[in-house]
Protein backbone atom coordinates (compact mmCIF):
# COMPACT_ATOMS: atom_id res chain seq x y z
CA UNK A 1 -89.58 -80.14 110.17
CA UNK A 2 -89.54 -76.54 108.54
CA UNK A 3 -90.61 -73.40 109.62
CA UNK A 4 -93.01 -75.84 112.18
CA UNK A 5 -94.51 -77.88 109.31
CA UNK A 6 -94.59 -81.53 109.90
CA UNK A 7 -93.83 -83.06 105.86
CA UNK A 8 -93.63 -86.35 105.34
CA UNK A 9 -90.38 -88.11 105.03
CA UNK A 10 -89.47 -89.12 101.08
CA UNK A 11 -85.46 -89.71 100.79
CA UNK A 12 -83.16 -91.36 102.14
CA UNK A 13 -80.68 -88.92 103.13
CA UNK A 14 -76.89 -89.64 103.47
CA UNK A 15 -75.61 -87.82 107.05
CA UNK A 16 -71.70 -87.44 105.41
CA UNK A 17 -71.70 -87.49 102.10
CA UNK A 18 -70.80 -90.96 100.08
CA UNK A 19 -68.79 -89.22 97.66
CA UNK A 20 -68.41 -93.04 95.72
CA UNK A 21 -67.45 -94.42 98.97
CA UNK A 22 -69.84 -98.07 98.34
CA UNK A 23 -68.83 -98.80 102.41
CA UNK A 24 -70.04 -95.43 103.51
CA UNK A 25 -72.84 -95.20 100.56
CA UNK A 26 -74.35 -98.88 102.71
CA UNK A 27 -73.70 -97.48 106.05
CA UNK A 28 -77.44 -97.62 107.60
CA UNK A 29 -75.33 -95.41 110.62
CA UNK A 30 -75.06 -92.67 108.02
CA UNK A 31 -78.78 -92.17 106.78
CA UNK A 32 -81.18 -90.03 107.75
CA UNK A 33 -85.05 -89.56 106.67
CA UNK A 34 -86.04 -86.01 104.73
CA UNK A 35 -88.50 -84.73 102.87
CA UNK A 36 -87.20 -84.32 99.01
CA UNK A 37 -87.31 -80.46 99.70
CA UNK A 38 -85.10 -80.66 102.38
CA UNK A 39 -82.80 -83.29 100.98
CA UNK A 40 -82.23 -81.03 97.94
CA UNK A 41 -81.27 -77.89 100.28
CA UNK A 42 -79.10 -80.00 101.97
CA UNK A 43 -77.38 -81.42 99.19
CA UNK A 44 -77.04 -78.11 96.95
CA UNK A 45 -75.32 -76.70 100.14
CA UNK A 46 -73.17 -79.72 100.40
CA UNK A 47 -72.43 -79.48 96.41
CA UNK A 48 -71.47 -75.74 96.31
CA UNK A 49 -74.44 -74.67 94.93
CA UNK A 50 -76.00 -71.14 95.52
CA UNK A 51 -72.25 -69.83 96.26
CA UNK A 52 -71.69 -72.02 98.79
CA UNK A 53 -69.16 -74.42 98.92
CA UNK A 54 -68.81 -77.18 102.04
């Protein structure tokens, strides 16, 4: 949910990143539902993107 707006859930998020880890990549523990807007914040903050590095 953002800014109170229910969206529905697109993408199957990863929780901690994979990073190429196949183990961790199949995980079911480690995903998460978003919407694609929200998965792409989350993973351009995650990547370093915007000036901001994780």
């Amino acid at each position: 949910m953002q800014s109170g707006k229910l969206v529905p859930a697109t993408v199957v998020d990863h929780i901690k990143p994979h990073k190429g880890d196949k183990a961790l990549f199949w995980d079911s523990s480690n995903w998460q539902a978003l919407c694609k807007r929200c998965h792409d914040i989350k993973t351009a903050k995650e990547n370093g993107r915007w000036g901001r590095g994780v």
